[in-house]
PDB file of N, CA and C in Angstrom:
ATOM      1  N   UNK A   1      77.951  43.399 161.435  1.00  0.00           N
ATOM      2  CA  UNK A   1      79.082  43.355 160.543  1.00  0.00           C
ATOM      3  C   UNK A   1      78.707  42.713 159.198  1.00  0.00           C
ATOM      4  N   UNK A   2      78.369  41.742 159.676  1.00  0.00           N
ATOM      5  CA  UNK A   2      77.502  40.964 157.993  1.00  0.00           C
ATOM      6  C   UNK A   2      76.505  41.988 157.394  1.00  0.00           C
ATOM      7  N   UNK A   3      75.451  42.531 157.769  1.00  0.00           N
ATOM      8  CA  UNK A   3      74.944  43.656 157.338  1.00  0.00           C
ATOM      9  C   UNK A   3      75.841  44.180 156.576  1.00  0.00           C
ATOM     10  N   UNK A   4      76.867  44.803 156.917  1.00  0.00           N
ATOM     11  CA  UNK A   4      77.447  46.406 156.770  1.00  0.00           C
ATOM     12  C   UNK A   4      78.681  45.670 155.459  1.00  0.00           C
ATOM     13  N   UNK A   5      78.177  44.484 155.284  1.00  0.00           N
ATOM     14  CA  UNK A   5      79.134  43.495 154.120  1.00  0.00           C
ATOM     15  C   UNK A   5      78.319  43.768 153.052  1.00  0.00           C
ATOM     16  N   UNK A   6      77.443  42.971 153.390  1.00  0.00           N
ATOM     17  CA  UNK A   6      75.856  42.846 152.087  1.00  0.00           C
ATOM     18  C   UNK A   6      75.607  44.467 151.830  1.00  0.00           C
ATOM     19  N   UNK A   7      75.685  45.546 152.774  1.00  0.00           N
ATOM     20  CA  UNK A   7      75.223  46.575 152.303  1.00  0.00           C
ATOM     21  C   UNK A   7      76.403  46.720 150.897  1.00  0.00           C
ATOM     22  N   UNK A   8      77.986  46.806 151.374  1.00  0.00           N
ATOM     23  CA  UNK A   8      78.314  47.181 150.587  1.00  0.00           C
ATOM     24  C   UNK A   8      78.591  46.520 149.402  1.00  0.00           C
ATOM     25  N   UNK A   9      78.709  45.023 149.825  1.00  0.00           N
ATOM     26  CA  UNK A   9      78.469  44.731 147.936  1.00  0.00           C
ATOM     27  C   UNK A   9      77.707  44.998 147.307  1.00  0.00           C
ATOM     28  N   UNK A  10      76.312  45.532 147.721  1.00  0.00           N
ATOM     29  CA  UNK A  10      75.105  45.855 147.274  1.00  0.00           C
ATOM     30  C   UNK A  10      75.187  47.274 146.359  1.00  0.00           C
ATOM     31  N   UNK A  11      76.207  47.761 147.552  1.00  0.00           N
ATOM     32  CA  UNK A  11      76.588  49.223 146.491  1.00  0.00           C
ATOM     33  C   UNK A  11      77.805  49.074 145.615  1.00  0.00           C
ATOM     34  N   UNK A  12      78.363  48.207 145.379  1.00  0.00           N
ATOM     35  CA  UNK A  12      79.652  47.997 144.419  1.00  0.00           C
ATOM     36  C   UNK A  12      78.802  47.815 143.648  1.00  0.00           C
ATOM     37  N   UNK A  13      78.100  46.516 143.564  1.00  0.00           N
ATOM     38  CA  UNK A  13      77.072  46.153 142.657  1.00  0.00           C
ATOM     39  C   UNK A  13      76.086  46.435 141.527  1.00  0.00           C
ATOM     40  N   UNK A  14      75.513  47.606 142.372  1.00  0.00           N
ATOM     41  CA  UNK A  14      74.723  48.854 141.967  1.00  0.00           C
ATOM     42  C   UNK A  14      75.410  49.784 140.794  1.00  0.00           C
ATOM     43  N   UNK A  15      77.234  50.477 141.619  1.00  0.00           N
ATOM     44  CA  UNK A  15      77.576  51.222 141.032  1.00  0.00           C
ATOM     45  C   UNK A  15      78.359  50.877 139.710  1.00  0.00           C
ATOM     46  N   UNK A  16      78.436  49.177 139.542  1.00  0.00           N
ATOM     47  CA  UNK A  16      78.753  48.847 138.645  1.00  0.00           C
ATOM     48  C   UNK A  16      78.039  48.695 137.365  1.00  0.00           C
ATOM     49  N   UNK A  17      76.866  48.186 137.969  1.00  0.00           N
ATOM     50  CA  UNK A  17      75.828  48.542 136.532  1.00  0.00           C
ATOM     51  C   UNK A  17      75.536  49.913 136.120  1.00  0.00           C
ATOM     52  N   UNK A  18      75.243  50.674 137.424  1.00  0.00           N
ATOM     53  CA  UNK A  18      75.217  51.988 136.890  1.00  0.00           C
ATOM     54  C   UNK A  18      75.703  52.520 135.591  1.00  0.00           C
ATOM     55  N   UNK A  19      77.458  52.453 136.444  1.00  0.00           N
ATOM     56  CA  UNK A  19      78.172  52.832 135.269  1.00  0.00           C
ATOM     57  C   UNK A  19      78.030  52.336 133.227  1.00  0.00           C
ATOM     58  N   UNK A  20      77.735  50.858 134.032  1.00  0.00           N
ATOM     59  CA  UNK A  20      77.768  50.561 132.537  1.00  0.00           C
ATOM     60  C   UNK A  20      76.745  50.434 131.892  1.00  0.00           C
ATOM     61  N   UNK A  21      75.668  51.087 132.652  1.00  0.00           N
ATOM     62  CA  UNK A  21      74.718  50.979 131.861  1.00  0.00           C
ATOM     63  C   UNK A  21      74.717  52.662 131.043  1.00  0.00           C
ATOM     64  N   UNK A  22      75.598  53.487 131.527  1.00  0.00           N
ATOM     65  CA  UNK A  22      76.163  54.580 130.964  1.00  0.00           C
ATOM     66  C   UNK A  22      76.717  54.336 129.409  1.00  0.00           C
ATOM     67  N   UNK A  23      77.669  53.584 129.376  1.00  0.00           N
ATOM     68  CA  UNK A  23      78.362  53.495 128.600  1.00  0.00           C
ATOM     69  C   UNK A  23      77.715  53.242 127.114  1.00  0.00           C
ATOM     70  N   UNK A  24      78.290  53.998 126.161  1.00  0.00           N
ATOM     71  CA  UNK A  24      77.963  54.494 124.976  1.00  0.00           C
ATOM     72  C   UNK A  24      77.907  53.388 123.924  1.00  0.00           C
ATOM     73  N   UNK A  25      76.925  52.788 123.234  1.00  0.00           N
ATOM     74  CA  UNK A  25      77.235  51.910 122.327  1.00  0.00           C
ATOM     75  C   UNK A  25      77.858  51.670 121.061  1.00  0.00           C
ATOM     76  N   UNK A  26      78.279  51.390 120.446  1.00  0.00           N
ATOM     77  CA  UNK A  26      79.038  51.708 118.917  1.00  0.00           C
ATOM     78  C   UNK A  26      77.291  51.934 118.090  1.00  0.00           C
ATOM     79  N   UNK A  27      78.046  53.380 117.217  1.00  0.00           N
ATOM     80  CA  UNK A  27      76.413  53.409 116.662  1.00  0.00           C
ATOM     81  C   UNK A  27      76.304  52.741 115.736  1.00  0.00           C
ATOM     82  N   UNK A  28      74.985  52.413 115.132  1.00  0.00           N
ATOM     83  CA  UNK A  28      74.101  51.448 113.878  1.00  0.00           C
ATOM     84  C   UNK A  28      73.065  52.603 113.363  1.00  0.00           C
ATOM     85  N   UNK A  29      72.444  51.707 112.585  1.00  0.00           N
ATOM     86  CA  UNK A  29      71.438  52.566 111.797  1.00  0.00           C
ATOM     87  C   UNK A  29      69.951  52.408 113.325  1.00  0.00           C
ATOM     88  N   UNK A  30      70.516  51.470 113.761  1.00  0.00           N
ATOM     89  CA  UNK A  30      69.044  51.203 114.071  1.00  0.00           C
ATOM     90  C   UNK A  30      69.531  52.196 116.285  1.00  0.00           C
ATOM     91  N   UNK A  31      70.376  52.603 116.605  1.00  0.00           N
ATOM     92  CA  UNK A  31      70.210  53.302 117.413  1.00  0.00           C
ATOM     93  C   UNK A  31      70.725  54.826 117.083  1.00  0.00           C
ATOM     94  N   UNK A  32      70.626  55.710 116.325  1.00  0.00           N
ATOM     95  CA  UNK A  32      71.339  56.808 116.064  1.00  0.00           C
ATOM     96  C   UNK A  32      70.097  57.531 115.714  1.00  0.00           C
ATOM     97  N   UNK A  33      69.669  58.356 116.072  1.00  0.00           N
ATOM     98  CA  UNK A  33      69.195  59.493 115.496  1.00  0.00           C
ATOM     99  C   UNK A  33      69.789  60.789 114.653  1.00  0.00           C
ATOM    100  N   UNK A  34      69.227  61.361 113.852  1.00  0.00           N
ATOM    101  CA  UNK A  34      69.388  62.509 113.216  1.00  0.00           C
ATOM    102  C   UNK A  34      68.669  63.541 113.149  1.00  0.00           C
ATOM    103  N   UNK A  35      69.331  64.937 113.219  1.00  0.00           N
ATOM    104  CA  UNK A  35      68.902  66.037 113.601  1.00  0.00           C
ATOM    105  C   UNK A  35      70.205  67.317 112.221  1.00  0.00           C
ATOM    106  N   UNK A  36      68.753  68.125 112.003  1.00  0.00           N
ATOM    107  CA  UNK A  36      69.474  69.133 111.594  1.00  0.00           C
ATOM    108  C   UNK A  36      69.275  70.500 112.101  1.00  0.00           C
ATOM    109  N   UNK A  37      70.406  71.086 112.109  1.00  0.00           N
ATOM    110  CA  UNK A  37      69.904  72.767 113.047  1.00  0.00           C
ATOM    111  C   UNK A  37      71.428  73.838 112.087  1.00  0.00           C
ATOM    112  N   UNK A  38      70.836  75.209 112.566  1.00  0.00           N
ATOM    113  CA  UNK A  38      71.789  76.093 112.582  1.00  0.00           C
ATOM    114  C   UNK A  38      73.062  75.958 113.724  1.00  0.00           C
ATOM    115  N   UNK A  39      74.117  76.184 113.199  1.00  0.00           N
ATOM    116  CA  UNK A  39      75.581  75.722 114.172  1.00  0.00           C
ATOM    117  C   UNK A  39      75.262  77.480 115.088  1.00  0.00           C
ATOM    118  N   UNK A  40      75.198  77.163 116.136  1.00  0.00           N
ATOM    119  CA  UNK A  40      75.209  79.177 116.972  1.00  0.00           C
ATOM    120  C   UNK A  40      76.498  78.804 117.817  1.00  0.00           C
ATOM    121  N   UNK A  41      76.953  77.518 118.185  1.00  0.00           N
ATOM    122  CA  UNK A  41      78.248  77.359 119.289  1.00  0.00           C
ATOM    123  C   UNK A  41      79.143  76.551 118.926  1.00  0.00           C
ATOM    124  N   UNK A  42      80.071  76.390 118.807  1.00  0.00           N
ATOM    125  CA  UNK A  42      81.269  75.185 118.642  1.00  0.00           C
ATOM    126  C   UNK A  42      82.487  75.773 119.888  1.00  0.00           C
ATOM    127  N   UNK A  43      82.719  74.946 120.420  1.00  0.00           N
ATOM    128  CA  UNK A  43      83.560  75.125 121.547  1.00  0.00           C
ATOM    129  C   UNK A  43      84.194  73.746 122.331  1.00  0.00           C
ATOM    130  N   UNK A  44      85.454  73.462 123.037  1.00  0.00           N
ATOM    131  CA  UNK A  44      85.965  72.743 123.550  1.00  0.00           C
ATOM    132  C   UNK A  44      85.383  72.343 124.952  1.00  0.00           C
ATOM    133  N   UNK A  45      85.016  71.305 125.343  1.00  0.00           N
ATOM    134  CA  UNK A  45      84.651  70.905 126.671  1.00  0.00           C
ATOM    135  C   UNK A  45      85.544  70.083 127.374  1.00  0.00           C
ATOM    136  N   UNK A  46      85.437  69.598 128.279  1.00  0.00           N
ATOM    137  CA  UNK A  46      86.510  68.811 129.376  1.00  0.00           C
ATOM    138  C   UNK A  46      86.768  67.400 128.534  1.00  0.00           C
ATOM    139  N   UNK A  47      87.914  66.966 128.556  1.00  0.00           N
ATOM    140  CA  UNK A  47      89.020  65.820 127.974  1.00  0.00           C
ATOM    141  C   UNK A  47      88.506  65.803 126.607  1.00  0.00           C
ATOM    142  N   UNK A  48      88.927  67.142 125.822  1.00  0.00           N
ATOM    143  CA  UNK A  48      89.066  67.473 124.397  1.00  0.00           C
ATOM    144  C   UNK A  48      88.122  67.420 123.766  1.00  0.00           C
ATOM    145  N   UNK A  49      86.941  67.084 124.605  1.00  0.00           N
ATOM    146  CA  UNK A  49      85.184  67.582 123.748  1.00  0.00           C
ATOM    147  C   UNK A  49      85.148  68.361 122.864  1.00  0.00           C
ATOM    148  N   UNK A  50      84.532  68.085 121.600  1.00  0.00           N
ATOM    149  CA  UNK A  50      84.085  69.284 120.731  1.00  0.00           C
ATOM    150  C   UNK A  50      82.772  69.387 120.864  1.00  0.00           C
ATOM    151  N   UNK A  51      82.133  70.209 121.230  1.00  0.00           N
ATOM    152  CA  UNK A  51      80.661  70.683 121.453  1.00  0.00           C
ATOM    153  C   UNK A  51      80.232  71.443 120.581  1.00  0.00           C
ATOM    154  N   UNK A  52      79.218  71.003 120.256  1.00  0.00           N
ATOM    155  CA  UNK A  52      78.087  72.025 119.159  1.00  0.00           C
ATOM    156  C   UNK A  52      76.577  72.003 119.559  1.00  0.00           C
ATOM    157  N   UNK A  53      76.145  73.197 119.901  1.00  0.00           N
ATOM    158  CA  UNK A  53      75.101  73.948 119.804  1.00  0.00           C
ATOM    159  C   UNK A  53      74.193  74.443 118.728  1.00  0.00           C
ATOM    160  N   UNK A  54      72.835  74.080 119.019  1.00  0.00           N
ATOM    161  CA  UNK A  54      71.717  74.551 118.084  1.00  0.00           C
ATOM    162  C   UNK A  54      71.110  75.624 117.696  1.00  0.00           C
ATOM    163  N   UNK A  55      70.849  76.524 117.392  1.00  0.00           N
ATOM    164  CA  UNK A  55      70.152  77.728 117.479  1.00  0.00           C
ATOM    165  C   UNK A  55      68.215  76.642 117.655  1.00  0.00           C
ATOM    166  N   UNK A  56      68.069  77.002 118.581  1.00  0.00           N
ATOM    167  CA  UNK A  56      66.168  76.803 119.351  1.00  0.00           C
ATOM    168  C   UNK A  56      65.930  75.123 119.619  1.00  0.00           C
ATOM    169  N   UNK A  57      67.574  75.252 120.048  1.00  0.00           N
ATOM    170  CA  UNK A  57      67.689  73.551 120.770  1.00  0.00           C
ATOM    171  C   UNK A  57      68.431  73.510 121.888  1.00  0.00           C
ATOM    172  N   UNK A  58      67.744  72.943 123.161  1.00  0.00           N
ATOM    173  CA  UNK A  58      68.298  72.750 124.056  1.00  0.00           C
ATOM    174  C   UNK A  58      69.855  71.447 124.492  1.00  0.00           C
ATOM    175  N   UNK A  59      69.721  70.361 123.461  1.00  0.00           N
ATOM    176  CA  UNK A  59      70.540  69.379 123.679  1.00  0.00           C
ATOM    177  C   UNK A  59      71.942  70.401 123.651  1.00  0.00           C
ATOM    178  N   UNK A  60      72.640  69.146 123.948  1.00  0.00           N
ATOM    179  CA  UNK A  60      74.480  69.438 123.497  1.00  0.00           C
ATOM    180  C   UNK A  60      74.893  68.259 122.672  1.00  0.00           C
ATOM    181  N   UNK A  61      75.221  68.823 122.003  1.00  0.00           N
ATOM    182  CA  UNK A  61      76.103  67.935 120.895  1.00  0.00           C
ATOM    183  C   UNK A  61      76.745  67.476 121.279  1.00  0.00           C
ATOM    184  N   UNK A  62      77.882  66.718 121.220  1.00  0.00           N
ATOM    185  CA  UNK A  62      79.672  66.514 121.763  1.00  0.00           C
ATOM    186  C   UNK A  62      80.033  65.056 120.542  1.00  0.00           C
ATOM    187  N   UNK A  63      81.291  65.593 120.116  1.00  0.00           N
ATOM    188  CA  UNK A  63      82.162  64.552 119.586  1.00  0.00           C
ATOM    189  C   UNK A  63      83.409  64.304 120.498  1.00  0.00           C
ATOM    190  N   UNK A  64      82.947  62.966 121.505  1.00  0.00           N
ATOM    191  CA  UNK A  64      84.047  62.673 122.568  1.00  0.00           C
ATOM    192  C   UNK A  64      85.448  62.792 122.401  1.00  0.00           C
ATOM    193  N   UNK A  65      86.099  63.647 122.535  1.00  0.00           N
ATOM    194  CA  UNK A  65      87.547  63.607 122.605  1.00  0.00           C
ATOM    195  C   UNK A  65      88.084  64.151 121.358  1.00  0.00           C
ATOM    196  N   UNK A  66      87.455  64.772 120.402  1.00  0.00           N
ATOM    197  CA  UNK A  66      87.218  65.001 118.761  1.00  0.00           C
ATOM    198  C   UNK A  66      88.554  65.902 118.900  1.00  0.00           C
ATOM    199  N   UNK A  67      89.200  66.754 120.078  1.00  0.00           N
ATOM    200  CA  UNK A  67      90.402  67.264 119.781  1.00  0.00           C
ATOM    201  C   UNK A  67      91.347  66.263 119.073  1.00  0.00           C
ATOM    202  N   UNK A  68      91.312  64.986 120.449  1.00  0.00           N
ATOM    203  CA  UNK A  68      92.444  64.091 120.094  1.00  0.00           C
ATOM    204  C   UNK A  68      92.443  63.762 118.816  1.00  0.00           C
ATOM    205  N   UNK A  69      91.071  63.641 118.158  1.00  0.00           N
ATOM    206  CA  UNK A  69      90.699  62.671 116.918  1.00  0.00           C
ATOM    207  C   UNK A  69      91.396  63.369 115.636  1.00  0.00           C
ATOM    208  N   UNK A  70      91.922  64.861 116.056  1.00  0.00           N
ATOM    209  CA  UNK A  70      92.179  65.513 114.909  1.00  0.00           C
ATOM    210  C   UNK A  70      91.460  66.726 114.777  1.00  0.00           C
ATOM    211  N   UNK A  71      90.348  66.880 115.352  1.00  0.00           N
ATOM    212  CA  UNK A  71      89.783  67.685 114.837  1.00  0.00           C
ATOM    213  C   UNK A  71      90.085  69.310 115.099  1.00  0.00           C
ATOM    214  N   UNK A  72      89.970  70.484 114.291  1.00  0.00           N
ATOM    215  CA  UNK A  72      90.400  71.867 114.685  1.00  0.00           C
ATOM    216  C   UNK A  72      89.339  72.506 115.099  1.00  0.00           C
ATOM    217  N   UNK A  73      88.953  73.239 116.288  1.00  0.00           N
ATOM    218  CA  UNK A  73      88.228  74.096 116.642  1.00  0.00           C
ATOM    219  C   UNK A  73      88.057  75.481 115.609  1.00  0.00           C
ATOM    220  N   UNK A  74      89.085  75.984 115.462  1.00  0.00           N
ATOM    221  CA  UNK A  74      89.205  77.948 114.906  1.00  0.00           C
ATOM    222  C   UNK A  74      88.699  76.658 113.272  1.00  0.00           C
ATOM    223  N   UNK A  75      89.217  75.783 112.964  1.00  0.00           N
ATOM    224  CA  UNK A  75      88.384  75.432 111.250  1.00  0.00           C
ATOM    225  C   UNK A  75      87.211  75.056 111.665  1.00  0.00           C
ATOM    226  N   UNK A  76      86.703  74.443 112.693  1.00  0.00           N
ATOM    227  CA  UNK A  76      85.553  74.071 112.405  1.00  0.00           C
ATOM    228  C   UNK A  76      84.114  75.401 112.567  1.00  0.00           C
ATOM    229  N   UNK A  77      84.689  76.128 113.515  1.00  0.00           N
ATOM    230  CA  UNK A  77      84.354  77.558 113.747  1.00  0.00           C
ATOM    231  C   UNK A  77      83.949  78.494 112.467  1.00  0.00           C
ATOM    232  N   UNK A  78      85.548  78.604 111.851  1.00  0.00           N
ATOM    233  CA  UNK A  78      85.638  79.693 110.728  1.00  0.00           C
ATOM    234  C   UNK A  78      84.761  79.070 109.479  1.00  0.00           C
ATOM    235  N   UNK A  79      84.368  77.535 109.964  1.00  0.00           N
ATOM    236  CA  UNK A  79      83.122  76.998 108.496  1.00  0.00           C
ATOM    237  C   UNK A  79      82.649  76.830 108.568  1.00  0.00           C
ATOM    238  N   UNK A  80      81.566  76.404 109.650  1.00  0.00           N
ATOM    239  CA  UNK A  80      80.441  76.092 109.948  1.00  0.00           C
ATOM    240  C   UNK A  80      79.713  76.676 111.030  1.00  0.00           C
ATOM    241  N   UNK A  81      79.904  77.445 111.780  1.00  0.00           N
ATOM    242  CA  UNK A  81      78.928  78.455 112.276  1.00  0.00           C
ATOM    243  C   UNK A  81      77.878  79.629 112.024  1.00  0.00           C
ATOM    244  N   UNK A  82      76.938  79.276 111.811  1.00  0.00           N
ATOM    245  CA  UNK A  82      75.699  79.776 111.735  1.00  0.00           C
ATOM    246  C   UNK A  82      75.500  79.343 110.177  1.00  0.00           C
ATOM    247  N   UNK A  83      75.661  78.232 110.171  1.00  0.00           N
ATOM    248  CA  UNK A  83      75.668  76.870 108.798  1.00  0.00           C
ATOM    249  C   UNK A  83      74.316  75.978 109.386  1.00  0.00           C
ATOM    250  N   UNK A  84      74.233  75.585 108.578  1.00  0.00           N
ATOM    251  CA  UNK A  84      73.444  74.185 109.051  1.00  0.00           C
ATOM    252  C   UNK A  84      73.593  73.188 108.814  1.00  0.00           C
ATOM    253  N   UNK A  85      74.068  72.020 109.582  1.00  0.00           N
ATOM    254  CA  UNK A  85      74.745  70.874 109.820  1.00  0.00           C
ATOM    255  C   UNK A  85      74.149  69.471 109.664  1.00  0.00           C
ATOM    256  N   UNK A  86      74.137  68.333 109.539  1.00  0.00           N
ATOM    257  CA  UNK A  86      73.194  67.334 109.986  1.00  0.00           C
ATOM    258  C   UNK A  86      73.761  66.303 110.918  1.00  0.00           C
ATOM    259  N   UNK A  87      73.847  66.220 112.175  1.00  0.00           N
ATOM    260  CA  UNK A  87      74.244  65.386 113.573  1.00  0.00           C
ATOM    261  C   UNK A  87      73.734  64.485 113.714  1.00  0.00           C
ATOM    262  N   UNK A  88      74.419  63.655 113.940  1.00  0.00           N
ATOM    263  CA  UNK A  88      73.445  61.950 114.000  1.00  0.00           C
ATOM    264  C   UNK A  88      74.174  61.503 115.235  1.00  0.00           C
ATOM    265  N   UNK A  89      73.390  61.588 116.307  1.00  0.00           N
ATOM    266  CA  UNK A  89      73.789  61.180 117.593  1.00  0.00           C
ATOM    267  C   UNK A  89      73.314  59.632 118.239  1.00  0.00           C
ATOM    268  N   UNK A  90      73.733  59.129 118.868  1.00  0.00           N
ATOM    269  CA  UNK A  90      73.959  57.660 119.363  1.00  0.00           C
ATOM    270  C   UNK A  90      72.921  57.814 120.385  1.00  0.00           C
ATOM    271  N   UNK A  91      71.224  57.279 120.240  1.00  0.00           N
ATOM    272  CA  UNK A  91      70.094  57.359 121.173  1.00  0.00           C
ATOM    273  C   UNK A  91      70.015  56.096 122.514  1.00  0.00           C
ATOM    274  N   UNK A  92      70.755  55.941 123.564  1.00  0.00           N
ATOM    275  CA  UNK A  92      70.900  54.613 124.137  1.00  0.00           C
ATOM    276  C   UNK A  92      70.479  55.295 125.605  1.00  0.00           C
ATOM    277  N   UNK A  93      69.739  53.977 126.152  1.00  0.00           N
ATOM    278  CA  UNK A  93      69.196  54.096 127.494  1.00  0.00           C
ATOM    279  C   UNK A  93      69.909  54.058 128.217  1.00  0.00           C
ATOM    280  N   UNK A  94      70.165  54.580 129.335  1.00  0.00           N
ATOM    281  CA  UNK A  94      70.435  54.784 130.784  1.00  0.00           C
ATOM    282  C   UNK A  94      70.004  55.768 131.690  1.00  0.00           C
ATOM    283  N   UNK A  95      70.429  55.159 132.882  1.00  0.00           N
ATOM    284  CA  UNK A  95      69.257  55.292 134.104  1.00  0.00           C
ATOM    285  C   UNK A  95      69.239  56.885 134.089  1.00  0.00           C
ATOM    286  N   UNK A  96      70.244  57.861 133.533  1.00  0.00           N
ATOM    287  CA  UNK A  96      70.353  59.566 133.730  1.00  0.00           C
ATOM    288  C   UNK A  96      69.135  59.864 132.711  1.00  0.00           C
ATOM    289  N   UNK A  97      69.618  59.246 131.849  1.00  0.00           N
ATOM    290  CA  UNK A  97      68.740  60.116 130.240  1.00  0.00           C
ATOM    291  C   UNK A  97      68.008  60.582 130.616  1.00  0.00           C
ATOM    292  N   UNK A  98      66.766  60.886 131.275  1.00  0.00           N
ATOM    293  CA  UNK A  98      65.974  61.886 131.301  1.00  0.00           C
ATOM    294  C   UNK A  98      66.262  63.249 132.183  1.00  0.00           C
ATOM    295  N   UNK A  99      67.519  63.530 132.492  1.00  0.00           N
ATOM    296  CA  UNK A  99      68.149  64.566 133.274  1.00  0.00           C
ATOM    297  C   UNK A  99      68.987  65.323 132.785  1.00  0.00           C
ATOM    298  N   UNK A 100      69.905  64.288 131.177  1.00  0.00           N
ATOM    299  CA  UNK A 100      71.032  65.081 130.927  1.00  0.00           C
ATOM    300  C   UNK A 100      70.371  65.347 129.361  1.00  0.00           C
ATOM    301  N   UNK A 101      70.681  66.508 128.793  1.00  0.00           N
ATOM    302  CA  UNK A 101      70.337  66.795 127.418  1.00  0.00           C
ATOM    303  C   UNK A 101      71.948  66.754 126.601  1.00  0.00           C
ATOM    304  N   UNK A 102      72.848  66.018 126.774  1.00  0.00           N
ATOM    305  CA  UNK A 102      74.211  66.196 126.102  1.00  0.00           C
ATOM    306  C   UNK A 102      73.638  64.623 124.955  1.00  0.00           C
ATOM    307  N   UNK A 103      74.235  64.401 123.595  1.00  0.00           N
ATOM    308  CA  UNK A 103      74.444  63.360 122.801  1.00  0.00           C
ATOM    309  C   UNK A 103      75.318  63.404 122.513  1.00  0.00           C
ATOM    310  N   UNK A 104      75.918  62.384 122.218  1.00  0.00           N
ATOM    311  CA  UNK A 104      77.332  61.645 121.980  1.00  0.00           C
ATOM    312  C   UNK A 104      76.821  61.187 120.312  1.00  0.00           C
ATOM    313  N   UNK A 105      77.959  62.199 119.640  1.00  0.00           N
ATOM    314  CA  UNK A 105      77.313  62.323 118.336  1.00  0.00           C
ATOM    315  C   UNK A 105      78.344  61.350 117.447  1.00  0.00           C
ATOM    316  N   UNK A 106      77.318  60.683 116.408  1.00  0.00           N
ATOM    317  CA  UNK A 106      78.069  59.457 116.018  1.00  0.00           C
ATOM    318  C   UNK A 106      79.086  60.287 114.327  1.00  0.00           C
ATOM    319  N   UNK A 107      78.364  61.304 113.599  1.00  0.00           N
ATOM    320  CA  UNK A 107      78.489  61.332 112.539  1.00  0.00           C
ATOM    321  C   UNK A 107      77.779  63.039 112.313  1.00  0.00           C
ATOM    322  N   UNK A 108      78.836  63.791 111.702  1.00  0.00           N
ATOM    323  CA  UNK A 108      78.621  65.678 111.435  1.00  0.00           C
ATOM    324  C   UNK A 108      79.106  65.816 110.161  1.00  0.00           C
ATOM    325  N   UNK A 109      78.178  66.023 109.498  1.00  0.00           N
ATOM    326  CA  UNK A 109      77.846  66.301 108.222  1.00  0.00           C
ATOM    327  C   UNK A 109      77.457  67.415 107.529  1.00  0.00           C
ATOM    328  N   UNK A 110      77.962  68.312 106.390  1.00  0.00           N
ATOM    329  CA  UNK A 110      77.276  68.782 105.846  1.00  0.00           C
ATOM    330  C   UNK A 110      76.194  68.532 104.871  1.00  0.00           C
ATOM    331  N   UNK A 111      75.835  69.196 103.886  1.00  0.00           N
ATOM    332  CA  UNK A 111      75.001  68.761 103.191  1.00  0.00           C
ATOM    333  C   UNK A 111      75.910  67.789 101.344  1.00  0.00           C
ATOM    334  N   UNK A 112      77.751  68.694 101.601  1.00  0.00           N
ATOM    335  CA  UNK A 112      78.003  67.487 100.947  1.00  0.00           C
ATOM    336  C   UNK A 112      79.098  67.593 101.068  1.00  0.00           C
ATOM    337  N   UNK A 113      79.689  67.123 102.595  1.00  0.00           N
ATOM    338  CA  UNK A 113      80.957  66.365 102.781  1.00  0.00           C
ATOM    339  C   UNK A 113      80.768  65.851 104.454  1.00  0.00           C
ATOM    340  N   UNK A 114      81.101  64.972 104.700  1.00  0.00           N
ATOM    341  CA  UNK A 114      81.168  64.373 105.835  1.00  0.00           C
ATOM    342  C   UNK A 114      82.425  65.171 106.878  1.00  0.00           C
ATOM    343  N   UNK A 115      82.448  65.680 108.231  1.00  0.00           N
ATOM    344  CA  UNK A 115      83.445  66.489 108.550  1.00  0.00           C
ATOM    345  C   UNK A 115      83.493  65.581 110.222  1.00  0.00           C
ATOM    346  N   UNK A 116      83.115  64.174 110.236  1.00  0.00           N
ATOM    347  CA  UNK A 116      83.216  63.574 111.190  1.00  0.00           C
ATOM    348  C   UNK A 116      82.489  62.535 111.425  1.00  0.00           C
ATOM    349  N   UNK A 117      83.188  61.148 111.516  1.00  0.00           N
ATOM    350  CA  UNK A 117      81.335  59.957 111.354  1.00  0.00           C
ATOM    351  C   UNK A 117      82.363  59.033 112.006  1.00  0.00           C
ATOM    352  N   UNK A 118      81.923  58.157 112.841  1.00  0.00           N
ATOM    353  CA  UNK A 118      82.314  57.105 113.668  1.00  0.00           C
ATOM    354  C   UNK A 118      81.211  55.826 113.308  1.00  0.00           C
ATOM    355  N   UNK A 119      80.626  56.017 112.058  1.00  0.00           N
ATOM    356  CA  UNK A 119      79.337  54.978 111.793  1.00  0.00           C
ATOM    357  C   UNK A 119      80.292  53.950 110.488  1.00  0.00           C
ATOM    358  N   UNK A 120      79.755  52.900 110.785  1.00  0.00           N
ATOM    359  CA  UNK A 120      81.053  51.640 110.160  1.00  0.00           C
ATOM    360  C   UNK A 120      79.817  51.702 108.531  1.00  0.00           C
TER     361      UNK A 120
END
């Protein structure tokens, strides 16, 4: 019975860092990367994702929840697809990263207007 105690705080434990070692940091200059590509996809993903796709890039883009934030799919579509963009996504460790290719993008830019930035 004591066993089958320690096991499971062991896994509360576990699944608690897990998680937070998930969790997304507010971006800076000094964890964000930047990337520029041709826009080939913009589309909605699960709890109001806006997703964008590269033309000869495997990642996924995503601006978390970017419906709620305001943002329009058919405008962002009808202006920037098959554009080229500059994405500055939030680069932070956890235990998945080498499994999942999605970034949690801090800041979507054109070349001269900003059309989304969460960077202070």
């Amino acid at each position: 019975m004591i066993k089958l105690a320690i096991s499971l705080i062991g896994l509360l434990v576990g699944g608690v860092f897990l998680l937070s070692s998930m969790k997304v940091p507010a971006p800076t200059k000094d964890n964000t990367v930047t990337v520029n590509g041709k826009v080939e996809k913009i589309y909605e993903a699960s709890e109001d994702d806006v997703v964008f796709i590269l033309e000869n890039d495997e990642r996924i883009y995503y601006i978390n929840r970017g419906l709620e934030k305001g943002l329009n799919l058919l405008e962002l579509r009808n202006k920037h697809l098959g554009k080229t963009l500059t994405l500055t996504y939030i680069d932070h460790s956890h235990l998945f990263k080498p499994f999942v290719d999605n970034r949690h993008l801090a800041e979507v830019k054109t070349d001269i207007s900003i059309i989304y930035s969460e960077m202070k």
